[in-house]
Protein backbone atom coordinates (compact mmCIF):
# COMPACT_ATOMS: atom_id res chain seq x y z
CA UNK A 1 -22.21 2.28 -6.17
CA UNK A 2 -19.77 0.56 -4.28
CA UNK A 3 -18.08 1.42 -0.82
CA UNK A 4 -14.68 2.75 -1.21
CA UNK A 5 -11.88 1.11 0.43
CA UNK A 6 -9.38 3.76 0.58
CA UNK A 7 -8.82 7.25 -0.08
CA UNK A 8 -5.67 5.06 -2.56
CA UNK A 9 -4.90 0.89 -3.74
CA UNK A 10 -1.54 -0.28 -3.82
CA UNK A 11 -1.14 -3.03 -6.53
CA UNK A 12 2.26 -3.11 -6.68
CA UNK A 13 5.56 -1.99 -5.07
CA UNK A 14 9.44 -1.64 -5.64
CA UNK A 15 11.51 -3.07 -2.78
CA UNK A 16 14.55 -1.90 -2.15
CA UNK A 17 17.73 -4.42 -2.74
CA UNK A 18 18.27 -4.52 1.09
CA UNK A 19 14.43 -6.01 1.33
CA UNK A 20 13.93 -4.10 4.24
CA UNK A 21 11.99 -0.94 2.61
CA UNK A 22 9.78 -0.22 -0.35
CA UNK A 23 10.94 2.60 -2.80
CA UNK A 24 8.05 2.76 -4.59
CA UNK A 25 4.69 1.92 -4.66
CA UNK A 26 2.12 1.69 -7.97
CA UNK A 27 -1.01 3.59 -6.42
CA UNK A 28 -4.94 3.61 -7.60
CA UNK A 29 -7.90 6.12 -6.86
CA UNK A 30 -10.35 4.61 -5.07
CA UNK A 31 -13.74 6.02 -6.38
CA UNK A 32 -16.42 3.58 -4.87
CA UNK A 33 -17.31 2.41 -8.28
CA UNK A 34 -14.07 2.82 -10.06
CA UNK A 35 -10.24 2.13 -9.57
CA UNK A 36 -8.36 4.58 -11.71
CA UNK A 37 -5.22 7.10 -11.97
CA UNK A 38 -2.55 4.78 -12.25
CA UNK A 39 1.15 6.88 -10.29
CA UNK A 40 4.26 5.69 -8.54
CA UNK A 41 4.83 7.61 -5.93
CA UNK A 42 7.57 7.00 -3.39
CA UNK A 43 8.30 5.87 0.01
CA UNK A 44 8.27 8.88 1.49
CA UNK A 45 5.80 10.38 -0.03
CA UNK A 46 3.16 7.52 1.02
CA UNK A 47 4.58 7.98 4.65
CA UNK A 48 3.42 11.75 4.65
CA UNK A 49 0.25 11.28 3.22
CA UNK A 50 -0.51 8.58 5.80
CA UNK A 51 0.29 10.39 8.21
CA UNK A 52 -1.74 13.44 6.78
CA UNK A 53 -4.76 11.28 6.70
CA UNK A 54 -5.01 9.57 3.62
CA UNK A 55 -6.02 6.04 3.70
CA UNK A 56 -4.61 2.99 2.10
CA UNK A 57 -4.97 -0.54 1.09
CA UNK A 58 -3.55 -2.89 -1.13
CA UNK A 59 -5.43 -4.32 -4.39
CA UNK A 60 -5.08 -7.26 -6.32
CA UNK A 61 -6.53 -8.13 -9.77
CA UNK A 62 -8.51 -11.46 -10.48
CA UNK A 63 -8.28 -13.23 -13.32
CA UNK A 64 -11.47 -12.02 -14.44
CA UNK A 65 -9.86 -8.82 -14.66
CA UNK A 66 -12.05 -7.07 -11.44
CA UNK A 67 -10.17 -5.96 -8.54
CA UNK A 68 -10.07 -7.53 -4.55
CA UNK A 69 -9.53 -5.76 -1.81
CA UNK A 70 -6.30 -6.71 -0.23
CA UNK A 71 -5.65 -5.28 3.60
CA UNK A 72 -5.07 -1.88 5.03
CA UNK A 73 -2.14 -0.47 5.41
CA UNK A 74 -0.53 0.88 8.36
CA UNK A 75 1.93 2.81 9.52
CA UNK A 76 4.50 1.46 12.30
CA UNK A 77 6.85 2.13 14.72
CA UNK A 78 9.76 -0.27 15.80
CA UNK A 79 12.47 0.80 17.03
CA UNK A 80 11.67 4.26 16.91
CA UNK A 81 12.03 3.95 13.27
CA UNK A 82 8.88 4.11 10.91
CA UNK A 83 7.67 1.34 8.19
CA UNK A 84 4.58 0.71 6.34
CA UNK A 85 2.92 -2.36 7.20
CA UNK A 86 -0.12 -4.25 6.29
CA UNK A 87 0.76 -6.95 8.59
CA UNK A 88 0.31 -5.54 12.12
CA UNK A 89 1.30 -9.01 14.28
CA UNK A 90 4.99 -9.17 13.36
CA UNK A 91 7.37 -6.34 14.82
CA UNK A 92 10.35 -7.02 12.12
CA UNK A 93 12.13 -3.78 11.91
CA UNK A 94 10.99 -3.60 7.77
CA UNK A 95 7.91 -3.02 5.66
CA UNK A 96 5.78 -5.52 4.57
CA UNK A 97 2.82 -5.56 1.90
CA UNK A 98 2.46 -8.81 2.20
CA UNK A 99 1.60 -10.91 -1.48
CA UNK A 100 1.26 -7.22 -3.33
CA UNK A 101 3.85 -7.83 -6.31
CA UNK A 102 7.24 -6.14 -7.34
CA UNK A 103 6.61 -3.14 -10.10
């Protein structure tokens, strides 16, 4: 059995028009051994369960069809105003999941 990577993979998000938030994200199980459970859930709701303490990372698939662990993600404060981050050495005022692709 594998190590997990996160309590949940994102493999894909919705950005919003403005390109300064996600909406949505496309969210995975992360059982050790298996990436399953395929949900959207939003902004918001990823925020809380961050902050709850529910882990996250982004996922990408190869073209062999197994999945690769992409970086953590994080959760920010610039501004005083929160964003979701998996790119920790830039302080733009936005979120970032840097190469994950648009649902």
């Amino acid at each position: 059995m594998m190590d997990k990577w996160a309590d949940y993979l994102i493999s894909a998000v919705k950005t919003s028009h403005d390109q300064i938030y996600i909406d949505f994200v496309e969210c995975h199980s992360d059982f050790g051994c298996v990436v399953c459970e395929h949900i959207i859930i939003s902004r918001t709701d990823l925020i809380s369960k961050i902050k709850n303490g529910c882990t996250y990372a982004t996922v990408f698939r190869t073209p062999m069809g197994k999945w690769r662990k992409g970086q953590d993600v994080h959760l920010v404060t610039v501004n005083g105003e929160e964003f979701l981050r998996t790119d920790l050495k830039n302080n733009v005022a936005s979120d970032n999941f840097e190469e994950v692709p648009e649902l």
